[in-house]
Each structure stands twice: as structure tokens, then as C-alpha cells.
N, C-alpha and C. Protein backbone atom coordinates (compact mmCIF):
# COMPACT_ATOMS: atom_id res chain seq x y z
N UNK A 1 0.82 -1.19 0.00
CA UNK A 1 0.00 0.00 0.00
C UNK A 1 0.87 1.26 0.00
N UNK A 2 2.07 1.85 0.48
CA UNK A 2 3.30 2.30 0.56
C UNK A 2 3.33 2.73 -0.30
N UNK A 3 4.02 1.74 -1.47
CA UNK A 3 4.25 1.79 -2.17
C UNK A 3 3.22 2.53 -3.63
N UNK A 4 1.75 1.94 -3.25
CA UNK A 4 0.71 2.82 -4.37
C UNK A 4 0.13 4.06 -3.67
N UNK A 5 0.83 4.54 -2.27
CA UNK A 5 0.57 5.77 -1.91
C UNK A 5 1.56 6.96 -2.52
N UNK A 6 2.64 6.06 -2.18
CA UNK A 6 4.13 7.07 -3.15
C UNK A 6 3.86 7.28 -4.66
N UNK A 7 3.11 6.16 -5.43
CA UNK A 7 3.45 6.32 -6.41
C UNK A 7 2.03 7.45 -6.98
N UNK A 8 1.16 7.20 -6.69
CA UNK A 8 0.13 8.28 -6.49
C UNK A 8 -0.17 9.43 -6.43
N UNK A 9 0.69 9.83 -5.53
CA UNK A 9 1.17 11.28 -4.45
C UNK A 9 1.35 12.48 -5.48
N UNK A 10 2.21 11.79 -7.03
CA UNK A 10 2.39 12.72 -7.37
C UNK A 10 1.29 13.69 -7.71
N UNK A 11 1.89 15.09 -8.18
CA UNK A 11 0.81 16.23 -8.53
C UNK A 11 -0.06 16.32 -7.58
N UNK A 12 -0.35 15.77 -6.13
CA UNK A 12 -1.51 15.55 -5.94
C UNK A 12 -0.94 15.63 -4.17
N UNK A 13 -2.28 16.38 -3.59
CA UNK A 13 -2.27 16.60 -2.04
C UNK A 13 -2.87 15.32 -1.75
N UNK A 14 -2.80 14.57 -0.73
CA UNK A 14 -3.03 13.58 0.31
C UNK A 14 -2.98 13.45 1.59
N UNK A 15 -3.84 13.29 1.98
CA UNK A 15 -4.14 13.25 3.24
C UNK A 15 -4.15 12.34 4.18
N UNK A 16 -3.13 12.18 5.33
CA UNK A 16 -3.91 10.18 5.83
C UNK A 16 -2.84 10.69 7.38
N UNK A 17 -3.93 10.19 7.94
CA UNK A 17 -3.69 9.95 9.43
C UNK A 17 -2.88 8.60 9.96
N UNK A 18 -1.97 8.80 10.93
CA UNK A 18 -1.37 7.61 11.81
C UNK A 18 -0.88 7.76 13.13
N UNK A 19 -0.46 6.69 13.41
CA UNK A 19 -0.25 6.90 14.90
C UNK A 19 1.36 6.31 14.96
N UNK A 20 1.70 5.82 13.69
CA UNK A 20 2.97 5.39 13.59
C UNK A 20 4.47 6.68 12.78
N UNK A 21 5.41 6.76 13.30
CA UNK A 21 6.64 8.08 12.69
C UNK A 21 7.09 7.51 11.70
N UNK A 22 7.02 6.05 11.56
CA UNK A 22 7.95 5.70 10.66
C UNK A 22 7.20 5.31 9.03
N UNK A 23 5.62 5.28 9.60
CA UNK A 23 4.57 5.53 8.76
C UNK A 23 4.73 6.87 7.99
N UNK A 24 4.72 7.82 8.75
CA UNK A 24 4.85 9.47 8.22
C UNK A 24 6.36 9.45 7.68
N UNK A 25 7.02 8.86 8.15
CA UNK A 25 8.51 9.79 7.87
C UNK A 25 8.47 8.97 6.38
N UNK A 26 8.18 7.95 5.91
CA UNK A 26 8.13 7.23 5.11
C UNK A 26 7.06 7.88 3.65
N UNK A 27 5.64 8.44 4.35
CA UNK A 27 5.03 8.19 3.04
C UNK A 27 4.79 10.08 3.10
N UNK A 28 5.09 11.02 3.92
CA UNK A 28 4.94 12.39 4.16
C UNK A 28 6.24 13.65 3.91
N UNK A 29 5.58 13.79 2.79
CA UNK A 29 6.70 15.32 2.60
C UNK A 29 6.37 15.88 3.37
N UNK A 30 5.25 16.63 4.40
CA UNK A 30 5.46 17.26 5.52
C UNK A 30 4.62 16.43 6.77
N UNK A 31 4.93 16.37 7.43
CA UNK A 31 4.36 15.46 8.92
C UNK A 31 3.75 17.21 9.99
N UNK A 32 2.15 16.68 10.18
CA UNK A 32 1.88 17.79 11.10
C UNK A 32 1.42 16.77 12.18
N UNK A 33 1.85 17.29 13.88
CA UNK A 33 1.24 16.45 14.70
C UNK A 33 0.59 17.13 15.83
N UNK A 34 -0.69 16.50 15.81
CA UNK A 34 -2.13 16.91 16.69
C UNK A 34 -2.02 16.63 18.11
N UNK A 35 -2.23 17.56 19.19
CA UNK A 35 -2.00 16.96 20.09
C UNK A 35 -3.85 17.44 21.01
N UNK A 36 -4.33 16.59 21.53
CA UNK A 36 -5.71 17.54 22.15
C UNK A 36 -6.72 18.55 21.08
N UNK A 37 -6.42 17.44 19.58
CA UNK A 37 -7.13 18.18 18.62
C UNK A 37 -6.69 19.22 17.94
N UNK A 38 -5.17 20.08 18.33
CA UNK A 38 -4.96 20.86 17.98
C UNK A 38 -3.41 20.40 16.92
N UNK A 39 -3.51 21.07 16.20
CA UNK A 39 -1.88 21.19 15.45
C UNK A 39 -0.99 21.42 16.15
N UNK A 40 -0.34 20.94 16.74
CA UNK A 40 0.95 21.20 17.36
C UNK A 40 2.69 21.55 16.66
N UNK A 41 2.58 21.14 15.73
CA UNK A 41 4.02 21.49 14.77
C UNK A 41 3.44 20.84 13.75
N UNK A 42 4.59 21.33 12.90
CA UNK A 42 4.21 21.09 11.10
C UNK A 42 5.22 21.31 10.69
N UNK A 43 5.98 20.13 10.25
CA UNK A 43 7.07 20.44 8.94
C UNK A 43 7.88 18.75 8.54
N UNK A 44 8.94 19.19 7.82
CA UNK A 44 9.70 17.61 7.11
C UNK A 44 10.39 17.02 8.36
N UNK A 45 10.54 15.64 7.98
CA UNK A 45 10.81 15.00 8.50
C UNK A 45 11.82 15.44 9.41
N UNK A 46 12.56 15.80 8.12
CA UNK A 46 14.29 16.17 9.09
C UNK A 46 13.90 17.22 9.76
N UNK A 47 12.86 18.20 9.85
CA UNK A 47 12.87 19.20 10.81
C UNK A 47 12.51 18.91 12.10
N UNK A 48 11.17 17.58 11.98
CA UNK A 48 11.08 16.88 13.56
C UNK A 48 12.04 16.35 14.32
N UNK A 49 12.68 15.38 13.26
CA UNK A 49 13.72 14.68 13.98
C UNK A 49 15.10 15.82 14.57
N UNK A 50 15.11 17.23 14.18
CA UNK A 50 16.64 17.49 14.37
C UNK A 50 15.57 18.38 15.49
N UNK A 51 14.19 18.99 15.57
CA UNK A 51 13.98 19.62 16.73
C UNK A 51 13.31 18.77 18.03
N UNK A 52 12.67 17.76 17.83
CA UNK A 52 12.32 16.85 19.04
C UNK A 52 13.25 15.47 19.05
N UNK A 53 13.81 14.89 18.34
CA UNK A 53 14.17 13.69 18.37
C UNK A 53 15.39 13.78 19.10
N UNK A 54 15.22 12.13 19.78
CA UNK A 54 16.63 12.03 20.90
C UNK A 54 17.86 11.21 20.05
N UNK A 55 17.43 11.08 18.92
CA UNK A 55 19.14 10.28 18.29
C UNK A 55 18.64 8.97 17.26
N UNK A 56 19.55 8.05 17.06
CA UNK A 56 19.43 6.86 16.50
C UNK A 56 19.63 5.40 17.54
N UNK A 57 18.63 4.77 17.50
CA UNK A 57 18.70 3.60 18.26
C UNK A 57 19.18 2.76 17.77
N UNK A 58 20.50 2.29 18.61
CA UNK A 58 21.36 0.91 17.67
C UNK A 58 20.79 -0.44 18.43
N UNK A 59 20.78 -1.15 17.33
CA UNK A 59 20.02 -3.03 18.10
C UNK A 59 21.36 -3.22 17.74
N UNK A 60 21.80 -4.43 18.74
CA UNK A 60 23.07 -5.11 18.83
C UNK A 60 22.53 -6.65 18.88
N UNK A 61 22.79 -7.34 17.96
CA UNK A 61 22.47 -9.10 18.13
C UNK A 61 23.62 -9.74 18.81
N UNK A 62 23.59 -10.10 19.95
CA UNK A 62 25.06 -10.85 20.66
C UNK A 62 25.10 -12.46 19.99
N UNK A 63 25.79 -12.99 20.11
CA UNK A 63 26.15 -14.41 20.37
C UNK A 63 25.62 -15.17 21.18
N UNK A 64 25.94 -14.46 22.01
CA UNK A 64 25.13 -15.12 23.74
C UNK A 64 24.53 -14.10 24.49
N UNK A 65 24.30 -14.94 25.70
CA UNK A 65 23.64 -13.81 26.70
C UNK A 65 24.20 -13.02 27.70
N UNK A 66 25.63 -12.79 27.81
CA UNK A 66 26.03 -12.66 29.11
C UNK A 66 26.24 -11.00 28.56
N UNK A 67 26.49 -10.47 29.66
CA UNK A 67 26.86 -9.17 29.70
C UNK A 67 27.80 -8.62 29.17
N UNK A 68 27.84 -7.65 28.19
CA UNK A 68 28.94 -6.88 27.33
C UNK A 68 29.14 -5.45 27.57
N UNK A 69 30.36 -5.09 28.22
CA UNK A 69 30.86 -3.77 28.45
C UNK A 69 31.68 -3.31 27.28
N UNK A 70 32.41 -4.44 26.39
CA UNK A 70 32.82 -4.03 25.66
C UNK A 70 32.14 -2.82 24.33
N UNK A 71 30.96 -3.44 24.47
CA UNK A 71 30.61 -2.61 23.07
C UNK A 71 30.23 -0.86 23.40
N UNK A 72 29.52 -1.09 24.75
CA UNK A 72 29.42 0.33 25.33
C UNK A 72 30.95 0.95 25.53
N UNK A 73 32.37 0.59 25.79
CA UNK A 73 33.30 1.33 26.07
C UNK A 73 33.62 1.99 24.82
N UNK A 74 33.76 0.82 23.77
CA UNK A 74 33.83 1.06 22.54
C UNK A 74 32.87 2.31 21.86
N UNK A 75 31.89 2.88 22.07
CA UNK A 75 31.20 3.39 21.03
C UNK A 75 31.41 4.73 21.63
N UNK A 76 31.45 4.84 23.46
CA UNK A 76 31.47 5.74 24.34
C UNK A 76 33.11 6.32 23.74
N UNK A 77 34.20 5.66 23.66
CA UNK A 77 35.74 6.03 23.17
C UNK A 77 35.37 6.60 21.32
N UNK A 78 34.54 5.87 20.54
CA UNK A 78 34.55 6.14 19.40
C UNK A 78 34.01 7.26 18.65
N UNK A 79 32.55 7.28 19.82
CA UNK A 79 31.41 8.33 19.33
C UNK A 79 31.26 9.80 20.30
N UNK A 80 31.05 9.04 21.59
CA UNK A 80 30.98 9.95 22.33
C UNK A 80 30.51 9.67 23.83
N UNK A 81 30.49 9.97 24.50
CA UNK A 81 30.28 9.82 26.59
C UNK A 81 28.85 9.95 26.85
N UNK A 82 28.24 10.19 25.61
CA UNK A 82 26.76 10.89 25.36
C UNK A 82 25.84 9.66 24.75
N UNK A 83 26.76 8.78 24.33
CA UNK A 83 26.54 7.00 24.08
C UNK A 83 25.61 6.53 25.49
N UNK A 84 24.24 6.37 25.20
CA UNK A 84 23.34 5.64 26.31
C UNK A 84 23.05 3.93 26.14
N UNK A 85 23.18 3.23 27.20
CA UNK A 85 22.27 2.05 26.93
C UNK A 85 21.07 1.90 27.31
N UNK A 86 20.18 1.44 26.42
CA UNK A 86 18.70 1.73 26.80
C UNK A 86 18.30 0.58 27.39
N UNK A 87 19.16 -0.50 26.73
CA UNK A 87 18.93 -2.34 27.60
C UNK A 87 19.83 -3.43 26.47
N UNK A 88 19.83 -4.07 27.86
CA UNK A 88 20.43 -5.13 27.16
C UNK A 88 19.92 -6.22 27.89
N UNK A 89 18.91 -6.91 26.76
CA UNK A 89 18.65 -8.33 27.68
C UNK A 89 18.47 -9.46 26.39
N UNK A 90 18.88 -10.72 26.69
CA UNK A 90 19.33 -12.08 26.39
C UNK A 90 20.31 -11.68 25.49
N UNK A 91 20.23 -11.55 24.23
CA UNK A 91 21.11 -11.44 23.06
C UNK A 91 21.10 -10.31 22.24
N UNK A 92 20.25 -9.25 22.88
CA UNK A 92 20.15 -7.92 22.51
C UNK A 92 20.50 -6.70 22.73
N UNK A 93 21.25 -6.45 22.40
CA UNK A 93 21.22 -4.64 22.99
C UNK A 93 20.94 -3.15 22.63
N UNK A 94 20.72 -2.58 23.47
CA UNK A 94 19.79 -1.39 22.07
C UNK A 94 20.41 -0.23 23.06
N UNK A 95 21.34 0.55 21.71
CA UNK A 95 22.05 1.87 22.29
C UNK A 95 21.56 3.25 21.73
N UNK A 96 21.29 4.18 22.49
CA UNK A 96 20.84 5.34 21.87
C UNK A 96 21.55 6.32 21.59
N UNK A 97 22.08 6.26 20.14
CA UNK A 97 23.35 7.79 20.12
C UNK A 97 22.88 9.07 19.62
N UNK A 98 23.26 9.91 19.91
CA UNK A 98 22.37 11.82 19.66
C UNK A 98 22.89 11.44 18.26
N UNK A 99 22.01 12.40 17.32
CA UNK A 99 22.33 13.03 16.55
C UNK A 99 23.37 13.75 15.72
N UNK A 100 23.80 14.24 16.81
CA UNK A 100 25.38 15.39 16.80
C UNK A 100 26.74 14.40 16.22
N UNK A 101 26.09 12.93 16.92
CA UNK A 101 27.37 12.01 15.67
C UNK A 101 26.86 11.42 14.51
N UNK A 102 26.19 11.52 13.95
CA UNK A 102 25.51 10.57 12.79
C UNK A 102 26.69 11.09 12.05
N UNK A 103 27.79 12.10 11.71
CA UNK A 103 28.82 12.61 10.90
C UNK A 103 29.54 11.19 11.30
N UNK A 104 29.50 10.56 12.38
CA UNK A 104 30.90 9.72 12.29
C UNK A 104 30.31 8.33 11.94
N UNK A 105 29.47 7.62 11.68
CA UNK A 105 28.82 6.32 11.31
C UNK A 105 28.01 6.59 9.90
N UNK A 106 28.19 5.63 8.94
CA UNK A 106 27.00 5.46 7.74
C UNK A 106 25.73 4.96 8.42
């Protein structure tokens, strides 16, 4: 459906409601969001993400389950001290880095 919304779009205003960002950031040249019925902000993607958004969330798939300091010292020495872990449980880990480094990772 994505896909015959993009291709559609052209020449042409559209309208469609969600409750999902990655829905909007995906099928919306501009994202406006309602809060209590009202408009609360309005603009592109990259303007939400660089004025409310907290960063990029990294998933880490381990091997096993045991506890890894290594990868947090590592990213904290590579990226920055500003490197959060949000969790790490069985074989997963999910790190949250700002914005301000996306210059140093593809």
C-alpha cells in the first residue's frame, strides 16, 4: 500500500492519518502532529527529527547472553560519553546515540 501511496502522491495533495513516525517519515513530505485536537508542529521529517528527536537507536544481536561492556566502552571512546544504553537483555542490545554524531557512522 506504501508503495501505491508514493506512487500516487504525485501532482496531488493527500491526506492520511497515523499513529505510527515511521509511517509518516516514510510516506509524508510534511508530517503535522495533533496533540488535544490541535496542530501542534508542522514540517519535514528532518525538521522533527533534528527539533524533538533524541538520536538513533542501535540493536546489537550478541552471540550469547552474558553481559557486554565491551561494546558500550567502545562506542562511548569512538562516538561519544553521550553514548546511552537503553537495555540489554538475552542477546540484545539497544544503544541510543544523539544526533550530533551521525557525521561519524553510515
Amino acid at each position: 500500500m506504501w508503495n501505491v501511496l508514493k506512487e500516487y502522491k504525485q501532482n496531488r495533495i493527500i491526506i492520511i492519518t497515523t499513529h505510527y513516525m515511521d509511517e509518516a517519515d516514510i510516506l509524508g513530505d510534511r508530517i503535522g502532529i495533533m496533540s488535544k485536537g490541535k496542530m501542534t508542529c508542522l514540517g519535514s521529517s528532518i525538521f522533527l527529527k533534528n527539533k524533538f528527536g533524541t538520536g538513533y537507536n542501535l540493536s546489537i544481536l550478541k552471540s550469547d547472553s552474558q553481559k557486554n561492556t565491551e561494546v558500550v566502552s567502545y562506542l562511548k571512546s569512538n562516538l561519544g560519553e553521550d553514548v546511552i544504553m537503553q537495555s540489554e537483555i538475552q542477546q540484545e542490545m539497544t544503544m541510543r546515540i544523539p544526533f550530533q554524531h551521525c557525521d561519524k557512522f553510515e
